[in-house]
Structure formats: structure tokens, C-alpha cells
N, C-alpha and C. Protein backbone atom coordinates (compact mmCIF):
# COMPACT_ATOMS: atom_id res chain seq x y z
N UNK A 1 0.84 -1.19 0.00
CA UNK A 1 0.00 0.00 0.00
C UNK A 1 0.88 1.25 0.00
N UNK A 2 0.47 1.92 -0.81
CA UNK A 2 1.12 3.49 -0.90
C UNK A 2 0.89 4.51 0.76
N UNK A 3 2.03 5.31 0.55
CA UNK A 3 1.21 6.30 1.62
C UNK A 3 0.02 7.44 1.20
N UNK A 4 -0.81 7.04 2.23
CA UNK A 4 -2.40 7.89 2.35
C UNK A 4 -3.58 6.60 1.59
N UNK A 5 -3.07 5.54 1.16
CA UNK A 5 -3.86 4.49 0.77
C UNK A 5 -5.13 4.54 2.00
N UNK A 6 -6.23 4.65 1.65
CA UNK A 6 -7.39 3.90 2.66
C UNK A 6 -8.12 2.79 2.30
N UNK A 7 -7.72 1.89 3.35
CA UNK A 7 -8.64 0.33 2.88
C UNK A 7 -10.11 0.25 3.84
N UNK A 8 -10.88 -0.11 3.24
CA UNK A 8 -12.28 -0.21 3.86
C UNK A 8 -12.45 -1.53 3.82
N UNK A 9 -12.17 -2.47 5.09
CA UNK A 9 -12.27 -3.59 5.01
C UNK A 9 -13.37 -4.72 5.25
N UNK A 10 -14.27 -3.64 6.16
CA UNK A 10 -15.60 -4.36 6.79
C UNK A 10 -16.57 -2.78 6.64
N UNK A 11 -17.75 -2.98 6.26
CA UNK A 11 -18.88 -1.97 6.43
C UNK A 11 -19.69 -2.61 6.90
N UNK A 12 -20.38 -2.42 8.36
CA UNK A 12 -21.77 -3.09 8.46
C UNK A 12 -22.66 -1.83 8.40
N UNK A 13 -23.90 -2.82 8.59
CA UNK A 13 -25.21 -1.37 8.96
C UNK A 13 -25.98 -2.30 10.18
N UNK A 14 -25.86 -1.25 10.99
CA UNK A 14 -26.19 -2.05 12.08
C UNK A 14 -27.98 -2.20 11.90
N UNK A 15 -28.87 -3.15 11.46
CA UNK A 15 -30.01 -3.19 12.30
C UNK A 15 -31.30 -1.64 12.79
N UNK A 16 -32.36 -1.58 11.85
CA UNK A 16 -33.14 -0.45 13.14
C UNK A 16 -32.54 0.42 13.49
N UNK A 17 -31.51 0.61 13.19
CA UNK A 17 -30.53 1.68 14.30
C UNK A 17 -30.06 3.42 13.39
N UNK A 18 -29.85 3.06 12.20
CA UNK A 18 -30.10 3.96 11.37
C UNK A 18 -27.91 4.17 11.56
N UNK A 19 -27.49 3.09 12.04
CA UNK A 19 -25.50 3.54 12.20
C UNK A 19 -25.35 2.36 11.22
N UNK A 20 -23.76 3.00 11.07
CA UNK A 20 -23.29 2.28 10.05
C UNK A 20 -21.34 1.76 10.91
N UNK A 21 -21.39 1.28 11.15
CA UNK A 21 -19.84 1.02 11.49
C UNK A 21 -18.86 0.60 10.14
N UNK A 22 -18.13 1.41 10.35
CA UNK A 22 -16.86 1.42 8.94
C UNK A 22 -15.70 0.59 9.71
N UNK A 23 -14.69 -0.53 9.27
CA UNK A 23 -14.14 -0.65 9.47
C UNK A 23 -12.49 -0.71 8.48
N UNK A 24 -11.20 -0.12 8.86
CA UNK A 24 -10.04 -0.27 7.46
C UNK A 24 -8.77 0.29 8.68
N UNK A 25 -7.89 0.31 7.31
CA UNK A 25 -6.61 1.00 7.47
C UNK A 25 -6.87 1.76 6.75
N UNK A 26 -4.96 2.58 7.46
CA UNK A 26 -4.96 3.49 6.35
C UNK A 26 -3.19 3.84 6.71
N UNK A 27 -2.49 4.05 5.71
CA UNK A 27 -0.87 4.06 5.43
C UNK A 27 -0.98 5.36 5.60
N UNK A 28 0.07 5.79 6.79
CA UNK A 28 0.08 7.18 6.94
C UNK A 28 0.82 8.25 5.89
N UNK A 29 0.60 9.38 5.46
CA UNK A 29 0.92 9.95 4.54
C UNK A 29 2.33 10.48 4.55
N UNK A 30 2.49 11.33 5.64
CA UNK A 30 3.40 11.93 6.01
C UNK A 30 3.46 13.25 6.37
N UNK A 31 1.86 13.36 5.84
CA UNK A 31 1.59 15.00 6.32
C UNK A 31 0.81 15.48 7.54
N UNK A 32 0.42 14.35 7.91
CA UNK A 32 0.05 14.89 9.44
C UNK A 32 -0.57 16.01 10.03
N UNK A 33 -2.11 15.62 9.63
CA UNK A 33 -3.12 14.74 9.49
C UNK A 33 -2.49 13.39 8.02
N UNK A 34 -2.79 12.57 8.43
CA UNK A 34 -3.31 11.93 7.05
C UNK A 34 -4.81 11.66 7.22
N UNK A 35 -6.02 12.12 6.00
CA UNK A 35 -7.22 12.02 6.37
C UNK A 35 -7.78 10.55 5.84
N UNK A 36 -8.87 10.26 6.39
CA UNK A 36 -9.68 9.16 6.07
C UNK A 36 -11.01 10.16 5.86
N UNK A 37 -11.58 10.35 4.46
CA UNK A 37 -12.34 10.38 3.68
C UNK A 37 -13.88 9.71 3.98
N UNK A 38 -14.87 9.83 4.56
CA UNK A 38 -15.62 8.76 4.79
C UNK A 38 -17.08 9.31 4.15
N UNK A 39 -17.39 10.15 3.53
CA UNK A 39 -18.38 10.78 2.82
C UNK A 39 -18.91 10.12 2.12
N UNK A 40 -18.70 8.83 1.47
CA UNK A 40 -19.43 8.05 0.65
C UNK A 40 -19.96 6.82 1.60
N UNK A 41 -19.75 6.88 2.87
CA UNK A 41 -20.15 5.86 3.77
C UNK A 41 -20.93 6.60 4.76
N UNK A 42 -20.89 7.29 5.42
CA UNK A 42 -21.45 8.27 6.69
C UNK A 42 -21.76 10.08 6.44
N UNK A 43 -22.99 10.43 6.76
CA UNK A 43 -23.51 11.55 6.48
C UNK A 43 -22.65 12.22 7.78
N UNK A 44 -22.18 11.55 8.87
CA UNK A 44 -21.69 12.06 10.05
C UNK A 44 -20.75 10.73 10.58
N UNK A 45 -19.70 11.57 11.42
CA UNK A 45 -18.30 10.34 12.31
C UNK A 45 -19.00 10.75 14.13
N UNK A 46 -20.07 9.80 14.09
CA UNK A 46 -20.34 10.25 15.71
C UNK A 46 -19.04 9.56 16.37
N UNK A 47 -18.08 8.68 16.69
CA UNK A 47 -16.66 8.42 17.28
C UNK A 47 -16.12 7.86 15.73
N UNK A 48 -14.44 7.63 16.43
CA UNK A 48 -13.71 7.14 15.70
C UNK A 48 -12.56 6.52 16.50
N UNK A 49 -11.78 5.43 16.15
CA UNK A 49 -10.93 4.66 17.45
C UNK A 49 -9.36 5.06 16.08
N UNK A 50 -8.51 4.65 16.35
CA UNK A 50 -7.45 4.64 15.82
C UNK A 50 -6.16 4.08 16.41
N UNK A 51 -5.71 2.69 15.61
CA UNK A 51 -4.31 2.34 16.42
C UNK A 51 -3.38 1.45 15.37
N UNK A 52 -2.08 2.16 15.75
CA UNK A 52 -1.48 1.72 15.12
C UNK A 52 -1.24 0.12 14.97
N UNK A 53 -1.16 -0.96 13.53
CA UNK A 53 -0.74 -1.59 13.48
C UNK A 53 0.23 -2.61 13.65
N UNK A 54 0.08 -3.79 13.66
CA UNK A 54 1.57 -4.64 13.63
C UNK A 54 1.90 -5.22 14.78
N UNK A 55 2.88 -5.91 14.90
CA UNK A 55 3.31 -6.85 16.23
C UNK A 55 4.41 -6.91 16.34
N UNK A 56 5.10 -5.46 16.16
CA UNK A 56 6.97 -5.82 16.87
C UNK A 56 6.59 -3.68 17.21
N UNK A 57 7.17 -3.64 18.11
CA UNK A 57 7.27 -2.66 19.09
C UNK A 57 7.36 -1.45 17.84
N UNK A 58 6.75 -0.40 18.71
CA UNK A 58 6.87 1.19 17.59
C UNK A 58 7.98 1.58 17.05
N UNK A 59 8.77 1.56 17.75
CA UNK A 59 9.95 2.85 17.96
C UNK A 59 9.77 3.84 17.88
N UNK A 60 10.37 4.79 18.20
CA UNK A 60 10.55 6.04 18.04
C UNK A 60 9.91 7.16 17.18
N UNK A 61 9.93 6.65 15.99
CA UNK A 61 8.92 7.50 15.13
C UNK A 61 8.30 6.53 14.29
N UNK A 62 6.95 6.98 13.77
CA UNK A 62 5.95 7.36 15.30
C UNK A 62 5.28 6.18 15.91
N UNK A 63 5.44 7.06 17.57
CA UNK A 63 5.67 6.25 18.98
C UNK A 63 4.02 6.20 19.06
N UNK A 64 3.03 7.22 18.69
CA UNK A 64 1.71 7.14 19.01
C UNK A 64 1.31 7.52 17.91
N UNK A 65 -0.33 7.27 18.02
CA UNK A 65 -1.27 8.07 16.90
C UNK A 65 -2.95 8.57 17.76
N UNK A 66 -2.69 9.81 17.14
CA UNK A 66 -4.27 10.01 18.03
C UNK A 66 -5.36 10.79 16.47
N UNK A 67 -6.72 10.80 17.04
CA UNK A 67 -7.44 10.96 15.93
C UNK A 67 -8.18 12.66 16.27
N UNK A 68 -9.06 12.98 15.37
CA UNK A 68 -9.74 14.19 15.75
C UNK A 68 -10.68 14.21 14.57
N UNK A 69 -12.11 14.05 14.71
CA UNK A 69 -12.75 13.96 13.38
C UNK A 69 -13.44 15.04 13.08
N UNK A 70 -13.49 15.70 11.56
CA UNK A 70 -14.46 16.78 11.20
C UNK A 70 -14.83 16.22 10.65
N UNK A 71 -16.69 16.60 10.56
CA UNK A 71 -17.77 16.18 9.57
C UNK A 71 -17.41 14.94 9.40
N UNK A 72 -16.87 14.20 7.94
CA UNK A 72 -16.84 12.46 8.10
C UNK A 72 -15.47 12.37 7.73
N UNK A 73 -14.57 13.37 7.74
CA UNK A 73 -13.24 12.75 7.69
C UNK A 73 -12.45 12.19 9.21
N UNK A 74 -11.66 11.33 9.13
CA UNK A 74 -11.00 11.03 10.93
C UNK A 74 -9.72 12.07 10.09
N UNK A 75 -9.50 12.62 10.83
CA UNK A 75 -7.97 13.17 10.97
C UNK A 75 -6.83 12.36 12.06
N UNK A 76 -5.84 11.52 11.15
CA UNK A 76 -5.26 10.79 11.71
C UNK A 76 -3.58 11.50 12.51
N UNK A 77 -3.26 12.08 13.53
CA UNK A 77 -2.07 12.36 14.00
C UNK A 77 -0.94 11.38 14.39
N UNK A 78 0.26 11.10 13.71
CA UNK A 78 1.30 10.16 14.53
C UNK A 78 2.17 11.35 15.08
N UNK A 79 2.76 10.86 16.12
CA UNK A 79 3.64 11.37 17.08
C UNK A 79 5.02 10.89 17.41
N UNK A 80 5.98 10.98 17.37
CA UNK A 80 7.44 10.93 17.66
C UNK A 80 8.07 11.59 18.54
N UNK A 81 8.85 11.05 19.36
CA UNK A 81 9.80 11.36 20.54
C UNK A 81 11.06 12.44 19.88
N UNK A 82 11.16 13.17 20.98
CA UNK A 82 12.29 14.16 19.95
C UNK A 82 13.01 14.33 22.01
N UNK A 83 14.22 14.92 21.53
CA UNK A 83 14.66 14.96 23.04
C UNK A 83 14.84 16.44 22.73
N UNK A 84 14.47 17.08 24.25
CA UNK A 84 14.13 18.68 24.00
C UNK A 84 13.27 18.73 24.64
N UNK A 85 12.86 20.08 24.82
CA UNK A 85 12.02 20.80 26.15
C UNK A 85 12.90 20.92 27.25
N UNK A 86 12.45 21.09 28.75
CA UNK A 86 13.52 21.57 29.74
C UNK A 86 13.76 20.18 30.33
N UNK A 87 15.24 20.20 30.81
CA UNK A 87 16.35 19.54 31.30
C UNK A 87 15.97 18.25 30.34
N UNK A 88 15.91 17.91 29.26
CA UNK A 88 15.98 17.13 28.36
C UNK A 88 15.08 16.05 28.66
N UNK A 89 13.80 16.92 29.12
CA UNK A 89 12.74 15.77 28.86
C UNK A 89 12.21 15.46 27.56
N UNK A 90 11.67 14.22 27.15
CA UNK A 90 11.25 14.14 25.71
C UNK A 90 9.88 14.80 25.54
N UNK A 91 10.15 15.25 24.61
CA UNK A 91 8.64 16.06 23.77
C UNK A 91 7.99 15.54 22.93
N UNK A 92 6.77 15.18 22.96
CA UNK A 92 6.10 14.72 21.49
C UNK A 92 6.35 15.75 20.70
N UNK A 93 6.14 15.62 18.68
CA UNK A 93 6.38 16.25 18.19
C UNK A 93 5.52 15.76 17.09
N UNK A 94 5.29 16.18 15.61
CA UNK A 94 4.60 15.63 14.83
C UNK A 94 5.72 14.53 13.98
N UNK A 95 5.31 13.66 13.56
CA UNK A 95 5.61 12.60 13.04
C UNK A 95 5.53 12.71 11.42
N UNK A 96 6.59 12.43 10.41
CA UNK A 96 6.50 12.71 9.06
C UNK A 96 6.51 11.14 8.07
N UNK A 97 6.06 10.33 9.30
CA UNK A 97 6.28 8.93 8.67
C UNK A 97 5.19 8.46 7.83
N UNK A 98 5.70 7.84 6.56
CA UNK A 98 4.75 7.58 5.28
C UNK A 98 4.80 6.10 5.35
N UNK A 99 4.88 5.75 6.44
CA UNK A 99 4.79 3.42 5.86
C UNK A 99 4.22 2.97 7.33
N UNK A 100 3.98 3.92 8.08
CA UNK A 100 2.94 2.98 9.11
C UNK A 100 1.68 2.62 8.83
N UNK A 101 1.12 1.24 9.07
CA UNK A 101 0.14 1.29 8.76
C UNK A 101 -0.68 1.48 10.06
N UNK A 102 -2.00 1.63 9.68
CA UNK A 102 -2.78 2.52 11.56
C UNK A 102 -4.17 1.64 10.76
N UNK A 103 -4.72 0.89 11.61
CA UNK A 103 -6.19 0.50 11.85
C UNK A 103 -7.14 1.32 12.63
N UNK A 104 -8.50 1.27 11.70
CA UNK A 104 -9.05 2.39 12.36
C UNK A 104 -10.76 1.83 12.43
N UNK A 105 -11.80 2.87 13.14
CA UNK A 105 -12.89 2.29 12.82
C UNK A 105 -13.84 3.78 13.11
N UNK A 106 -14.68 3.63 12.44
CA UNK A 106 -15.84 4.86 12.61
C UNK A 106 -16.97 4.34 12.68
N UNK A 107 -18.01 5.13 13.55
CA UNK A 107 -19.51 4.78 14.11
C UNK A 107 -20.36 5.84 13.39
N UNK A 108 -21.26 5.97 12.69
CA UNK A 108 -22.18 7.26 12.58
C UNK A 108 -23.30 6.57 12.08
N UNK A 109 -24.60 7.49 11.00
CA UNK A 109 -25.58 7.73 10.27
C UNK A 109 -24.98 7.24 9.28
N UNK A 110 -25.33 6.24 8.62
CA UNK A 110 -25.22 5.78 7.28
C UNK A 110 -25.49 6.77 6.31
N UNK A 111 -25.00 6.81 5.51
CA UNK A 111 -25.43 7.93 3.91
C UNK A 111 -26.56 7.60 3.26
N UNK A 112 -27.82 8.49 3.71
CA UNK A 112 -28.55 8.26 2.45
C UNK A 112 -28.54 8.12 1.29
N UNK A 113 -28.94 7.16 0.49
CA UNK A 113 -28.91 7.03 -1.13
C UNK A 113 -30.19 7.97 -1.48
N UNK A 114 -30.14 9.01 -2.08
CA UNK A 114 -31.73 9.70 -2.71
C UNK A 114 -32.00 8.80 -3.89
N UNK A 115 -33.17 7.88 -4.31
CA UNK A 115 -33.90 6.93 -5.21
C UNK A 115 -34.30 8.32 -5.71
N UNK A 116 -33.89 8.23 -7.40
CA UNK A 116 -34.61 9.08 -8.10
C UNK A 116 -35.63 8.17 -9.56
């Protein structure tokens, strides 16, 4: 997968409920946000979870990822250790890494289809 690739791997619709749970990855870009796009799935992102992939330890860059969603995009943040700030405690910082992959999931209102 390229960086900023988004995979949509599971869509349900939940039941009566009028939600739709999205489930994918997505290869971080490097620009930080990298966005996840979700407008053709959800009229709205009522939550969104986000975590990085894989099974051998982070390292260093990037050490975390946190999310922040507008309207139906997730805005995805990774984070990296930098040494700095006072008496050389470590600082988060933004992260410019393009090959992590990050699993993610969103809850909202399914997208109406208008039947014409």
C-alpha cells in the first residue's frame, strides 16, 4: 500500500438503528493529518478509534497516533519522541512517517442514497 492508501475492510449497517460502522486502514501519509475520507459511507463520524498496526514494538517514530474527526473525515495524528524541552525531557512532536500502517474504525448515520 502506498502512503495515504485507505482500505475499507468491513462496512456493516447495524439493524433499526439507522448507524453504520466502517471498518479499514490506512498508510500514513506523512503530512500529518493523514485524512480518512468517509463521505461516501457516513452523512456524520459520531466516534472514531485509531491504532497503530503490527506486532513488533513502535519505535521512536511514530511512537503514538491520536485521531480528531471533522464532519466524516477522521484526521489521523502520529507522534514521535524528539529529546528537548527543559532539562531534556522528551517532547512529542509531529511525526512525518509515510509506511505505518494505523487501523481504524468509525460509528455514525449511514449515507442516504436519494432513489430518483
Amino acid at each position: 500500500m502506498a502512503a495515504g492508501d485507505v482500505v475499507v475492510v468491513r462496512d456493516v449497517e447495524i439493524p433499526r438503528s439507522g448507524l453504520r460502522l466502517i471498518v479499514g486502514t490506512v498508510t500514513l501519509d506523512g503530512g500529518n493529518p493523514t485524512p480518512i475520507a468517509l463521505s461516501g459511507y457516513l452523512s456524520a463520524v459520531d466516534m472514531a478509534v485509531v491504532s497503530m498496526d503490527g506486532s513488533v514494538a513502535p519505535g521512536a517514530d511514530p511512537n503514538s497516533v491520536t485521531s480528531s474527526v471533522s464532519g466524516t473525515t477522521i484526521n489521523v495524528y502520529a507522534w514521535k519522541v524528539t529529546t528537548g524541552g527543559a532539562a531534556g525531557n522528551p517532547t512529542e512532536i509531529a511525526s512525518t512517517d509515510n509506511a505505518r500502517l494505523v487501523s481504524w474504525f468509525a460509528l455514525g448515520p449511514g449515507k442516504v442514497e436519494k432513489v430518483t
